[in-house]
Every structure is written in C-alpha cells, then in structure tokens.
C-alpha atoms as a PDB file:
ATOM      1  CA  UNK A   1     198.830 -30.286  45.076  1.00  0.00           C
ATOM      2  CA  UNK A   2     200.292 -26.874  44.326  1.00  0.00           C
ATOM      3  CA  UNK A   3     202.352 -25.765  46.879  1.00  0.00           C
ATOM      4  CA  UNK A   4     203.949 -22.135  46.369  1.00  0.00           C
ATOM      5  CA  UNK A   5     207.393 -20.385  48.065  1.00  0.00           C
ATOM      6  CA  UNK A   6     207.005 -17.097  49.662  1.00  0.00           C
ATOM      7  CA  UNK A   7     210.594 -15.561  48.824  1.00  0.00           C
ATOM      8  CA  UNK A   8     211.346 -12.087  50.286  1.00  0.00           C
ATOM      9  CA  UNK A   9     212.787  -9.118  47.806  1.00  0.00           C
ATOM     10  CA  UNK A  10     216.090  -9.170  47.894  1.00  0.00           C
ATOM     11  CA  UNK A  11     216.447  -5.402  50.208  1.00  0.00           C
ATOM     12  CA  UNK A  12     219.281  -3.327  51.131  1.00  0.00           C
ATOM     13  CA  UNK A  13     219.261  -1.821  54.863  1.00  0.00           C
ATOM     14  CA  UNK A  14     219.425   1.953  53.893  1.00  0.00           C
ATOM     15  CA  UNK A  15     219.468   3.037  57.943  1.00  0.00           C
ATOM     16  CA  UNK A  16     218.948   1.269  61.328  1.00  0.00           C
ATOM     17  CA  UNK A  17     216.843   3.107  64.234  1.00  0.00           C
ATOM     18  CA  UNK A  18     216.966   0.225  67.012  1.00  0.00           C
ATOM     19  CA  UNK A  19     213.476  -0.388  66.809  1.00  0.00           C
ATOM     20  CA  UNK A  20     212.968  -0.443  62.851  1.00  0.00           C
ATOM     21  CA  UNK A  21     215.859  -0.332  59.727  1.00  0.00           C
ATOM     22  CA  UNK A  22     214.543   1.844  56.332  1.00  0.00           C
ATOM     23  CA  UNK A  23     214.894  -0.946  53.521  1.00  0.00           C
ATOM     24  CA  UNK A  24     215.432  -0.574  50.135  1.00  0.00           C
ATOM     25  CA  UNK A  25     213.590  -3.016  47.821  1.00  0.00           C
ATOM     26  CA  UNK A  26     216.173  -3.714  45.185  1.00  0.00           C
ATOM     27  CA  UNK A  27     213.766  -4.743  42.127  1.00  0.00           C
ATOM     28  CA  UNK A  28     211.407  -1.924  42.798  1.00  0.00           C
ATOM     29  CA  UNK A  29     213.092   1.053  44.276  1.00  0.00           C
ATOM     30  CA  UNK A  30     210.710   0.978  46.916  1.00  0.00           C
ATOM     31  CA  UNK A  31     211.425   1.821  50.316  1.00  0.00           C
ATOM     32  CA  UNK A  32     210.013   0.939  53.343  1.00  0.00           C
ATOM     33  CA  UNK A  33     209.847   1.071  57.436  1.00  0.00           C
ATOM     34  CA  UNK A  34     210.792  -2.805  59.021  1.00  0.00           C
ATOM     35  CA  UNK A  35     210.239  -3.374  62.528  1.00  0.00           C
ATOM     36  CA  UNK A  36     213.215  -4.580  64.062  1.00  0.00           C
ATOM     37  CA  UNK A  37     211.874  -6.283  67.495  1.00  0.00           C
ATOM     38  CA  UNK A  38     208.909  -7.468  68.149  1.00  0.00           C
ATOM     39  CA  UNK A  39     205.317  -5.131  68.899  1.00  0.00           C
ATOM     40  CA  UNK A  40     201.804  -6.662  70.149  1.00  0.00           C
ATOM     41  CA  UNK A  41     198.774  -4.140  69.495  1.00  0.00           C
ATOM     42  CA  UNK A  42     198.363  -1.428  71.678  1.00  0.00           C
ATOM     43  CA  UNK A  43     202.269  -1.000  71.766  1.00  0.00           C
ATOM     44  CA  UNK A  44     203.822   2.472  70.883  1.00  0.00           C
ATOM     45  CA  UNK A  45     206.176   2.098  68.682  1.00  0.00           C
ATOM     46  CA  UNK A  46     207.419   5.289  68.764  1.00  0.00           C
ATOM     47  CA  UNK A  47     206.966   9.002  69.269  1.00  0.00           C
ATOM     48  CA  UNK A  48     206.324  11.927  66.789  1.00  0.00           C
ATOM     49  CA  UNK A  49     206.870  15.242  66.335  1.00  0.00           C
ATOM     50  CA  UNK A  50     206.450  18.114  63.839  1.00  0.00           C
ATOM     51  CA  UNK A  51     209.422  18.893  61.827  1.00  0.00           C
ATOM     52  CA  UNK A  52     207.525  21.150  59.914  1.00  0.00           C
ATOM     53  CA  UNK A  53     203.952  22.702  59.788  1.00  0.00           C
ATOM     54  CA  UNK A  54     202.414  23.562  56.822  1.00  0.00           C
ATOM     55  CA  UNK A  55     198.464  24.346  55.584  1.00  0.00           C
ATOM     56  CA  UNK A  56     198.523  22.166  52.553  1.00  0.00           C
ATOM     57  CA  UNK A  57     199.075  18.581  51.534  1.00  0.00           C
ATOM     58  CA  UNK A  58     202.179  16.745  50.004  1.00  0.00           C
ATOM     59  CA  UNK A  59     202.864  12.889  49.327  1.00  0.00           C
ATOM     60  CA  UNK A  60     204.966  13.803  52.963  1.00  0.00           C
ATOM     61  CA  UNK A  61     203.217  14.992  55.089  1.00  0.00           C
ATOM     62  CA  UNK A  62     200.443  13.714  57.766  1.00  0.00           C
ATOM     63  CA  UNK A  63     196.999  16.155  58.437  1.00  0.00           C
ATOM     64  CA  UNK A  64     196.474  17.047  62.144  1.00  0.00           C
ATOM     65  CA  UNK A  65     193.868  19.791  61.575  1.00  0.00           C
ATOM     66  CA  UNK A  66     192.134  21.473  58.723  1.00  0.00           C
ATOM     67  CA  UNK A  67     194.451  23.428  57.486  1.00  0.00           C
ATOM     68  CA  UNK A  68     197.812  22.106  59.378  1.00  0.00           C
ATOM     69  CA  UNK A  69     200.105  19.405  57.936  1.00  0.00           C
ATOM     70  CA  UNK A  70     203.319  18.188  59.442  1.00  0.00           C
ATOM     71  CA  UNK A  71     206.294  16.482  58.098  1.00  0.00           C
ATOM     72  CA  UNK A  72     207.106  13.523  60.472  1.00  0.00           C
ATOM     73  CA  UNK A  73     210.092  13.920  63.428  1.00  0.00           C
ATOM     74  CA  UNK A  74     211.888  11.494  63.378  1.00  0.00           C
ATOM     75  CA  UNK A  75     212.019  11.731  59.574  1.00  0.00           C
ATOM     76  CA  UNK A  76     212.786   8.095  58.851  1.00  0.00           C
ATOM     77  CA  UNK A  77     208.670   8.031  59.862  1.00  0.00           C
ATOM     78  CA  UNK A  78     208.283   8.983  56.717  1.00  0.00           C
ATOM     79  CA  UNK A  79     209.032   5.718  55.219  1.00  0.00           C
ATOM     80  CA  UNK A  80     205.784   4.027  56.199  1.00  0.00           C
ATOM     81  CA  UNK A  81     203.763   2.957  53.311  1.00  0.00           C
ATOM     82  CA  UNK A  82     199.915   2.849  52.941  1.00  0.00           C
ATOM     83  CA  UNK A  83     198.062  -0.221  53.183  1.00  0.00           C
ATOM     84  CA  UNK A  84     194.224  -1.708  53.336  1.00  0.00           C
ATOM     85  CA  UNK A  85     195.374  -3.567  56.064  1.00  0.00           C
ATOM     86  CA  UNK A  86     197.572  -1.251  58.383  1.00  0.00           C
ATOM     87  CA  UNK A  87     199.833  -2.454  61.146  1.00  0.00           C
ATOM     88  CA  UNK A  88     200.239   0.699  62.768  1.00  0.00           C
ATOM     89  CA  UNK A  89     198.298   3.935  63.754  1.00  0.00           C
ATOM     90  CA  UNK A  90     199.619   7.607  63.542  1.00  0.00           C
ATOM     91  CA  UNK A  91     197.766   8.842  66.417  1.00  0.00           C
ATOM     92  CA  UNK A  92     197.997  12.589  65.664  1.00  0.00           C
ATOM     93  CA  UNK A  93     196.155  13.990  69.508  1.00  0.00           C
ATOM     94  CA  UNK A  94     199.269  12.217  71.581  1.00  0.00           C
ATOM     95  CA  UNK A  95     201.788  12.124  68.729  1.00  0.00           C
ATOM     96  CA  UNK A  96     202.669   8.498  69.028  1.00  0.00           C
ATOM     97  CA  UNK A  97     202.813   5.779  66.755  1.00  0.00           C
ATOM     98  CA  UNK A  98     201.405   2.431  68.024  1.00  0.00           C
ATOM     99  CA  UNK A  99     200.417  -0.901  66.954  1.00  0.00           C
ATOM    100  CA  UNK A 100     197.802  -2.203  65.621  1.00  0.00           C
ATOM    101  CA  UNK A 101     198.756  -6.092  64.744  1.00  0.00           C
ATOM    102  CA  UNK A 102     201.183  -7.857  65.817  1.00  0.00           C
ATOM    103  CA  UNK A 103     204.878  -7.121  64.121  1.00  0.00           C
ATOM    104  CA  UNK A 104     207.844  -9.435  64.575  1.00  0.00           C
ATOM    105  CA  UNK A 105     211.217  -8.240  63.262  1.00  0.00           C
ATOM    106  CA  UNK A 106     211.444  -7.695  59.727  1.00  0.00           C
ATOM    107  CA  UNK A 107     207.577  -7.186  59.283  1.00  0.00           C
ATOM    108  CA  UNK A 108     206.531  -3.852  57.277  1.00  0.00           C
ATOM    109  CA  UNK A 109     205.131  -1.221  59.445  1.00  0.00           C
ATOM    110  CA  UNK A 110     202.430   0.423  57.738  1.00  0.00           C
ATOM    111  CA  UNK A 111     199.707   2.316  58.013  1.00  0.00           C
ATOM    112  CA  UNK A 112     195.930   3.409  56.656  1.00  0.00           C
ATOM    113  CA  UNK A 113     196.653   6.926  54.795  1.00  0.00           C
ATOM    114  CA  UNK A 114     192.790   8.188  55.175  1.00  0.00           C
ATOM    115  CA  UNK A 115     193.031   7.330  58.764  1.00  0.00           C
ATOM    116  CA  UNK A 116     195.192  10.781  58.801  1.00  0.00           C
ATOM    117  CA  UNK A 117     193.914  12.558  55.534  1.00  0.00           C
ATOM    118  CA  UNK A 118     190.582  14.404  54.576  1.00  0.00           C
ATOM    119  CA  UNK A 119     191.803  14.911  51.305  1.00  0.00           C
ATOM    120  CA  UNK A 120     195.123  14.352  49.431  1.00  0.00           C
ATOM    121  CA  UNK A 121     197.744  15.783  47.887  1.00  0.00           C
ATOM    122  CA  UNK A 122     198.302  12.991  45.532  1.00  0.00           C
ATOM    123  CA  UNK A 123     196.145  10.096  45.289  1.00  0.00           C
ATOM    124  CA  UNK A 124     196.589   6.417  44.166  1.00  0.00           C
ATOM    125  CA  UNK A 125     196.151   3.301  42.961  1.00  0.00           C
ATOM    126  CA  UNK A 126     196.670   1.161  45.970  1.00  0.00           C
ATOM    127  CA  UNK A 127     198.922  -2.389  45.409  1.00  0.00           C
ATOM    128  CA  UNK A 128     198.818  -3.949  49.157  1.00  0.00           C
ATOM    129  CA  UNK A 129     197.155  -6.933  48.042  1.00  0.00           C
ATOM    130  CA  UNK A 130     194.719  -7.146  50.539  1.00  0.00           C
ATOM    131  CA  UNK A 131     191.220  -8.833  50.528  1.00  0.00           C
ATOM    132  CA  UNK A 132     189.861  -5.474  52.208  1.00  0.00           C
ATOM    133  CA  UNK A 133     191.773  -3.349  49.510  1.00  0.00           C
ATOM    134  CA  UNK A 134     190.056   0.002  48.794  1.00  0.00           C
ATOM    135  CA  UNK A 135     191.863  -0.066  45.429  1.00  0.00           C
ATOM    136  CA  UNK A 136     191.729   3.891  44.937  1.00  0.00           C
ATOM    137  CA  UNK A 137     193.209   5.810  47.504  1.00  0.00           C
ATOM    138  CA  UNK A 138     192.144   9.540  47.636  1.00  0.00           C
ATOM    139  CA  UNK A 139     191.438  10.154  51.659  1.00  0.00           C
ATOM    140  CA  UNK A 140     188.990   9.595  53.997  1.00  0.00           C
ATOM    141  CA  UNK A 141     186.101  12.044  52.888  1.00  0.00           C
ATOM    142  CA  UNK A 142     185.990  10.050  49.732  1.00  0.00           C
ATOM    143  CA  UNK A 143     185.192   7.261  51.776  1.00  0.00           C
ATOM    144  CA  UNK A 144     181.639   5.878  52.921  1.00  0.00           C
ATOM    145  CA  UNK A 145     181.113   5.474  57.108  1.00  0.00           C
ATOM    146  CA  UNK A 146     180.553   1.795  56.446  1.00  0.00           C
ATOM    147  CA  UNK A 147     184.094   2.038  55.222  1.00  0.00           C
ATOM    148  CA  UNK A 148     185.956   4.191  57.458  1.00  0.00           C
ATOM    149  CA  UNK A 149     184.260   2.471  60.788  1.00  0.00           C
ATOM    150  CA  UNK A 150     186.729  -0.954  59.927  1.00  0.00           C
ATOM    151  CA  UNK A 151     189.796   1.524  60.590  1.00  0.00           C
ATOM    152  CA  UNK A 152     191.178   3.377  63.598  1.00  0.00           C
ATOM    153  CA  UNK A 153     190.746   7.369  63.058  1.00  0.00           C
ATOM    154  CA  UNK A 154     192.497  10.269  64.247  1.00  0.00           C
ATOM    155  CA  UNK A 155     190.432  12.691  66.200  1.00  0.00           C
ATOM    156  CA  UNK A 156     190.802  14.667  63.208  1.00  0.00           C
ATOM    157  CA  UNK A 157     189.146  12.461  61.052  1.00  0.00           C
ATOM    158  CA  UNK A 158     186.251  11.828  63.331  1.00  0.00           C
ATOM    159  CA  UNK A 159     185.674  15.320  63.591  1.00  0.00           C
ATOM    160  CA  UNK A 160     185.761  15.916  60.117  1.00  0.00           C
ATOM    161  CA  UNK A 161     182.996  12.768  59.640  1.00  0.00           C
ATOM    162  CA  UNK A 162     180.765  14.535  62.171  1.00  0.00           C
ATOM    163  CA  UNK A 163     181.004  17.891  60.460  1.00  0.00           C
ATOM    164  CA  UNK A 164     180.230  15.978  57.266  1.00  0.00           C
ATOM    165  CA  UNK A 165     176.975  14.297  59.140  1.00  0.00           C
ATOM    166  CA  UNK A 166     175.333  17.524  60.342  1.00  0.00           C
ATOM    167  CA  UNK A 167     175.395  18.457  56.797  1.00  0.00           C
END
C-alpha cells in the first residue's frame, strides 16, 4: 500500500481582509485569495464594485457587457485564480461574489474565468488539476453548450450564448 502526504506550499500572508488573507506561494510566486472563515454554497462572500470601466480585456479585469470591463473593488478580488472546478461565482447583475462549494478557512477561492468572459485578453494553459479540466482556457464562446451548461453563467454570458444560437 502506497499511501501519499498532502503537504501545503509553504505561503506568506501578503494582506488580511477578515473574511479571506492574499497568500503568497513561496516556490511559485503565485498568489492567491484564501478564505478565512468558513462559506456553504449560496453564501456571498462578498460584494463588488467597479474600480474602473473599460471596453477591452486585460488578464484584470472581469466582462459585464459587450464592450464594458471592470477592474474588481475591493482590489484584493483580483487575486482569485481560474479553475475547472470553481468555488466561487462573480455574479456580475448584483455585483456579489458567492459560493459555490463549500470553503473552510484556508481553502482557495476561485473561480470559472469563461463564466465572466466571451473572449480574452490573454488566454491559457490551465494547471488546476481537475478531472473536469478544460485544459485551454480562451473564454466562454470558445466553449461548446454541453460544456458551459456544467458551470454557473453570468447573465452576460447567457445572453451572449443565445445571441450565438439565433445565429
């Protein structure tokens, strides 16, 4: 029997919010949003704003319409990664960000990046290690309906698929 130990990255705390703390992975420079207290799905973890509105994409900010783009208020938002698997949900119509699985302190909030994007600014290579991984990340119109019907969509997005549909 092969029995493996699940050892966490050694991370420095780079700045605490009550509810989550911005870590620093030490061995990959990689930083990341923690929760810091428990949230069940459904929960809303926090509230968003608009720090800044733009009409195109960048690596920072999140699409709310076709040609509108905000950067994330409170900024520290910004420091949720991508994953196959999300554990949260920017919901871009009432500006909150809520739960989708259950996070106990020091769990990584993250979140599904085409759930939010049409199209993006810079696409990846996705590393979440997830069964479900989608591998290349590029946004949500590169995505088939099969596909984007596992994930929770902004308004946005569903419009967008609809638009696509009448096509």
């Amino acid at each position: 029997m092969i029995t493996t130990t699940r050892t966490k990255q050694a991370a420095k705390v780079l700045s605490e919010h009550g509810f989550a703390k911005v870590l620093l992975n030490k061995s990959t420079g990689q930083k990341s949003l923690n929760a810091s207290v428990h949230f069940s799905p459904g929960d809303v973890i926090s509230q968003f704003s608009a720090g800044t509105t733009q009409s195109f994409a960048t690596y920072l900010t999140v699409q709310t319409g076709p040609d509108r783009h905000i950067t994330l208020m409170p900024e520290f938002l910004q420091y949720i990664n991508h994953s196959c698997a999300p554990t949260a949900f920017f919901n871009t119509t009432t500006m909150e960000l809520t739960c989708l699985k259950a996070l106990r302190p020091g769990d990584e909030i993250t979140f599904f990046y085409p759930s939010t994007e049409w199209e993006m600014a810079q696409p990846f290579i996705c590393n979440c290690g997830k069964p479900e991984c989608l591998k290349l990340i590029n946004g949500a119109s590169h995505l088939s309906i099969e596909t984007l019907s596992k994930y929770k969509l902004t308004d946005f997005i569903r419009q967008m698929i609809t638009q696509k549909l009448s096509l």
